[in-house]
PDB file of N, CA and C in Angstrom:
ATOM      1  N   UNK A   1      89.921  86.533 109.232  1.00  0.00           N
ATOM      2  CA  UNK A   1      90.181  87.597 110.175  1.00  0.00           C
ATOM      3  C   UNK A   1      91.271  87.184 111.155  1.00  0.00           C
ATOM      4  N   UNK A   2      91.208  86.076 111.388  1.00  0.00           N
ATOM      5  CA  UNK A   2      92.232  85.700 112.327  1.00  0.00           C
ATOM      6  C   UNK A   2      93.741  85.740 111.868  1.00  0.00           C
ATOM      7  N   UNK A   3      93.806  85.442 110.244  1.00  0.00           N
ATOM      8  CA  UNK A   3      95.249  85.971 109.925  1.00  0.00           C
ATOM      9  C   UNK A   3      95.573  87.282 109.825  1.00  0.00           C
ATOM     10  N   UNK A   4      94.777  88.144 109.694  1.00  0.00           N
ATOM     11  CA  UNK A   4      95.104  89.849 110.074  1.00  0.00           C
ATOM     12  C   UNK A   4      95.673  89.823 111.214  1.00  0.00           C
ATOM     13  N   UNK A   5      94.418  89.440 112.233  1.00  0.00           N
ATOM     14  CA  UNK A   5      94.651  89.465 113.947  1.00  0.00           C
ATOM     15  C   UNK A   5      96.073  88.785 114.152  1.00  0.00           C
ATOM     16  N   UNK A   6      96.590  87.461 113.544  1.00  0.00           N
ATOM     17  CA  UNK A   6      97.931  87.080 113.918  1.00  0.00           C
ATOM     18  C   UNK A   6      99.104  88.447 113.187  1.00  0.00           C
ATOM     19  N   UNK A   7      99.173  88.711 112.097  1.00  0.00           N
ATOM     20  CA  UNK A   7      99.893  89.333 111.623  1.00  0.00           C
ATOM     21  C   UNK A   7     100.356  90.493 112.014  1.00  0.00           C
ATOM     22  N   UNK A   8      99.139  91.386 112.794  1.00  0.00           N
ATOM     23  CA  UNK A   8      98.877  92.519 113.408  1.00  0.00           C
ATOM     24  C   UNK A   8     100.004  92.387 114.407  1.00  0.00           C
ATOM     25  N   UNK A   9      99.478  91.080 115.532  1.00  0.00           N
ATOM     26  CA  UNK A   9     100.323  91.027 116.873  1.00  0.00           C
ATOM     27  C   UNK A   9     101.805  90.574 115.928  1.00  0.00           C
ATOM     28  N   UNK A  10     101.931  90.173 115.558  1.00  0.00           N
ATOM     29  CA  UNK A  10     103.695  89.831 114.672  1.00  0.00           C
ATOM     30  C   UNK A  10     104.389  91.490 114.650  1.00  0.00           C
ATOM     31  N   UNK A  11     103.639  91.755 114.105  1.00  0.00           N
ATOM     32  CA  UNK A  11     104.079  93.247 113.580  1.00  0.00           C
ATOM     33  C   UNK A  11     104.394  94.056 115.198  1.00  0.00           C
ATOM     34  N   UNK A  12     103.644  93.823 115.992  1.00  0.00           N
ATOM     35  CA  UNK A  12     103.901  94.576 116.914  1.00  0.00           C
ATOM     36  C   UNK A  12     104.973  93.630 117.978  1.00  0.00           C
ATOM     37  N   UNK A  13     104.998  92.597 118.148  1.00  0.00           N
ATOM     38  CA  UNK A  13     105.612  91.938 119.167  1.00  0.00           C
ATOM     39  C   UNK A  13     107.049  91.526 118.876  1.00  0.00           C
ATOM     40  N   UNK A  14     107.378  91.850 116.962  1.00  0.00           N
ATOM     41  CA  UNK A  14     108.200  92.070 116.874  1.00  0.00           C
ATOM     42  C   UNK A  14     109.348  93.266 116.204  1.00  0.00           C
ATOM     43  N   UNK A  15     108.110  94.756 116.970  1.00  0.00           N
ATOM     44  CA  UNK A  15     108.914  95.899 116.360  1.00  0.00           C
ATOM     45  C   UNK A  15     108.834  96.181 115.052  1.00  0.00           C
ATOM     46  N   UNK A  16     107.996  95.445 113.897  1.00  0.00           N
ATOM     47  CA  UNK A  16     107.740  95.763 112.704  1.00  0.00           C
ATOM     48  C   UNK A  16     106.871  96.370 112.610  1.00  0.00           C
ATOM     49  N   UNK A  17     106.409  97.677 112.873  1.00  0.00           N
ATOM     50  CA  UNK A  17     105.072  98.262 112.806  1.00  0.00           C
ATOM     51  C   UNK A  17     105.543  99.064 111.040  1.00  0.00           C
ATOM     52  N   UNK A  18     106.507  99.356 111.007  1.00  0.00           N
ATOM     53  CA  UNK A  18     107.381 100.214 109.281  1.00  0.00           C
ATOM     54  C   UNK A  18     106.867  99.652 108.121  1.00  0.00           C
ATOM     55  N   UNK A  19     106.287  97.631 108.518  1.00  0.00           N
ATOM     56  CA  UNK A  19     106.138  96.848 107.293  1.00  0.00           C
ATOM     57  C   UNK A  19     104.494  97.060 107.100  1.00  0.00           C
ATOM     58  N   UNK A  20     103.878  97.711 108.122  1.00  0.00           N
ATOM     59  CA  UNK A  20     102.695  97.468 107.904  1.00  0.00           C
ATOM     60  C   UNK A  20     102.115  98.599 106.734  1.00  0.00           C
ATOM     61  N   UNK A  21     102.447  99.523 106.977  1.00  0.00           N
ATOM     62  CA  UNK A  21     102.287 100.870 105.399  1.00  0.00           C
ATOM     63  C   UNK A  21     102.471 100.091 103.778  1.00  0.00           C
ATOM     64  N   UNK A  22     103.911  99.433 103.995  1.00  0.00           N
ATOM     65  CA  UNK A  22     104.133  98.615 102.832  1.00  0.00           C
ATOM     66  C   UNK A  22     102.965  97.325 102.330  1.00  0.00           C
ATOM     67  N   UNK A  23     102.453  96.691 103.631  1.00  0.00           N
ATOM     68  CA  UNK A  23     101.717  95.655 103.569  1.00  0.00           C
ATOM     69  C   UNK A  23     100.263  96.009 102.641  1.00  0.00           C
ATOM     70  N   UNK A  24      99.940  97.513 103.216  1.00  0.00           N
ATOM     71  CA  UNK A  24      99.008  97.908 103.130  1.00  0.00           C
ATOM     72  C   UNK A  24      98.696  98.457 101.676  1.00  0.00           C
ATOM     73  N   UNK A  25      99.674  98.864 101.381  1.00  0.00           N
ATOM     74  CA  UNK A  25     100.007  99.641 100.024  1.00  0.00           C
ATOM     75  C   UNK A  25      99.856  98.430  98.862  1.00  0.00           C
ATOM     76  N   UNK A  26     100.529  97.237  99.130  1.00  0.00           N
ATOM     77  CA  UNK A  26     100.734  96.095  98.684  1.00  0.00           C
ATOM     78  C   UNK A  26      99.411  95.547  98.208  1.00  0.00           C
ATOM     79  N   UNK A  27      98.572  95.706  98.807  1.00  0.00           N
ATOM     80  CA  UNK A  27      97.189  94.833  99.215  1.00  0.00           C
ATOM     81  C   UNK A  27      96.457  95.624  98.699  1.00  0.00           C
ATOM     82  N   UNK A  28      96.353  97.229  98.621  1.00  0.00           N
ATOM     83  CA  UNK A  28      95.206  98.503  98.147  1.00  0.00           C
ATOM     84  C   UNK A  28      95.940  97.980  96.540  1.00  0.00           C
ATOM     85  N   UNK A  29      97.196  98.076  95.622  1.00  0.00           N
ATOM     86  CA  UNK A  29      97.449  98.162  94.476  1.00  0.00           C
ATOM     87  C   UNK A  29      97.065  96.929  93.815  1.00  0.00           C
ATOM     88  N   UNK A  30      97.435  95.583  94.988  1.00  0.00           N
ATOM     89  CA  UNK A  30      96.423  93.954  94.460  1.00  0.00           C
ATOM     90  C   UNK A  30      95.038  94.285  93.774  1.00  0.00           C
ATOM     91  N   UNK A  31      94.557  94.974  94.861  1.00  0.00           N
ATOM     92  CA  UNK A  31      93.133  94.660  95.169  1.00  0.00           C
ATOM     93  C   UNK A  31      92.809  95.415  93.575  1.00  0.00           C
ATOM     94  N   UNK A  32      93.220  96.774  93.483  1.00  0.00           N
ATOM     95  CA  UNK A  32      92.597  97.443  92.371  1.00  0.00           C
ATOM     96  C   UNK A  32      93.018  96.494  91.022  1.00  0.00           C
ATOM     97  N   UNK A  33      94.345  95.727  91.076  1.00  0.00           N
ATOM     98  CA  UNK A  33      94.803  95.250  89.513  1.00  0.00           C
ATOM     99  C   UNK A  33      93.609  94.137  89.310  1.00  0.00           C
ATOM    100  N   UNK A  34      93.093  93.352  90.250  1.00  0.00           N
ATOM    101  CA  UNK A  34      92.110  92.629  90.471  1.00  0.00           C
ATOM    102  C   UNK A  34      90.791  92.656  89.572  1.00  0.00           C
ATOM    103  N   UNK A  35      90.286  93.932  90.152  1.00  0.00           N
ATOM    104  CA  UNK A  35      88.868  94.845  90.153  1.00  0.00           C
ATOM    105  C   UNK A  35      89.378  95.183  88.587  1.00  0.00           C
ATOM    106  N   UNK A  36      90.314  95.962  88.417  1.00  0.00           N
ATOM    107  CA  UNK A  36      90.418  96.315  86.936  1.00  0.00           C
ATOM    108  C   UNK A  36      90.252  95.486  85.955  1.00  0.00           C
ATOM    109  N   UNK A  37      91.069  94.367  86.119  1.00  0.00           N
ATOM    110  CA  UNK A  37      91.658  93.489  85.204  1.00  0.00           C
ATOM    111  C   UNK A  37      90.059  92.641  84.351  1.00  0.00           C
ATOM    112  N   UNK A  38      88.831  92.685  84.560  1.00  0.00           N
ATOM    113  CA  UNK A  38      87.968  92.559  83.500  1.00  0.00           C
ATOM    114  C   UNK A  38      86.795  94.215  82.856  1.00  0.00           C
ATOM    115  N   UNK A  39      87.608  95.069  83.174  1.00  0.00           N
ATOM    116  CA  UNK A  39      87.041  96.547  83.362  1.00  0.00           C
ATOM    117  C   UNK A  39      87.498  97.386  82.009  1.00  0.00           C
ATOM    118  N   UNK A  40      86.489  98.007  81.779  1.00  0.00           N
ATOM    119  CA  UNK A  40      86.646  99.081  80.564  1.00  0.00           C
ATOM    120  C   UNK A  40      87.774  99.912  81.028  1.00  0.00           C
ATOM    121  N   UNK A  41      88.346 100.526  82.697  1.00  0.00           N
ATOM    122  CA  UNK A  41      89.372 100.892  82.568  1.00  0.00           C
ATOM    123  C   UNK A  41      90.490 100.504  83.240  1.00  0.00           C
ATOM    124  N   UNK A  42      90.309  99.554  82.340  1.00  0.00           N
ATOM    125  CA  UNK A  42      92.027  98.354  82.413  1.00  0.00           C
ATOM    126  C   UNK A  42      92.901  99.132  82.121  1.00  0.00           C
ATOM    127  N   UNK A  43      93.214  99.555  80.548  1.00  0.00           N
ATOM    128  CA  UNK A  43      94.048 100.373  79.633  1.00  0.00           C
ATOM    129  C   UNK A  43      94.713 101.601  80.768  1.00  0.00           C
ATOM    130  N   UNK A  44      94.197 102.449  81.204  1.00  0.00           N
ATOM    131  CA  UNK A  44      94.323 103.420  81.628  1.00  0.00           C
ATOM    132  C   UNK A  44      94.810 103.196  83.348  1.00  0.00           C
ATOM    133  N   UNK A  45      94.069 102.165  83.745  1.00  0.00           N
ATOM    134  CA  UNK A  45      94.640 102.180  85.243  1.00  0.00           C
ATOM    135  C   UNK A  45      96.412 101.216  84.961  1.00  0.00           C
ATOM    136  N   UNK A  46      96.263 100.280  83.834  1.00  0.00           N
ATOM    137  CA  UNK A  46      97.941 100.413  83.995  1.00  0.00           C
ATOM    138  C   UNK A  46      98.916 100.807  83.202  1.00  0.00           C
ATOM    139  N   UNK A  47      98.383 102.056  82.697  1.00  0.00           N
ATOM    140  CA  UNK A  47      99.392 103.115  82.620  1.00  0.00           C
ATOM    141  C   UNK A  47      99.796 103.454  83.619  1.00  0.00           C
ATOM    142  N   UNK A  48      99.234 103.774  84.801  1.00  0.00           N
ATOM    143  CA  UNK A  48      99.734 103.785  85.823  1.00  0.00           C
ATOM    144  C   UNK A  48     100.674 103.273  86.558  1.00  0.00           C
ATOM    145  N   UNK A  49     101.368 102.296  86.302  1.00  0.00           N
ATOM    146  CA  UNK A  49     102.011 101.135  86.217  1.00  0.00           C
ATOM    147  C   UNK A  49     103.335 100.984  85.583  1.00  0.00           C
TER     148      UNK A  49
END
């Protein structure tokens, strides 16, 4: 938690609040290739892709 909490204040103390959507987006598409990747719908989530 504390590297969120640092990253958070980065983002703000140095005017990057634009990277945080990207960060976020970045981290939701990880997270699912993750979760998929031993899943019956592997095939289909990267078609998506």
């Amino acid at each position: 938690m504390d590297f969120l909490f640092e990253l958070w204040t980065f983002l703000r103390v140095r005017k990057k609040l634009w990277l945080a959507p990207i960060i976020l987006v970045m981290l939701i598409l990880g997270g699912l290739l993750i979760i998929a990747e031993g899943s019956v719908m592997a095939p289909f989530i990267y078609t998506l892709f």
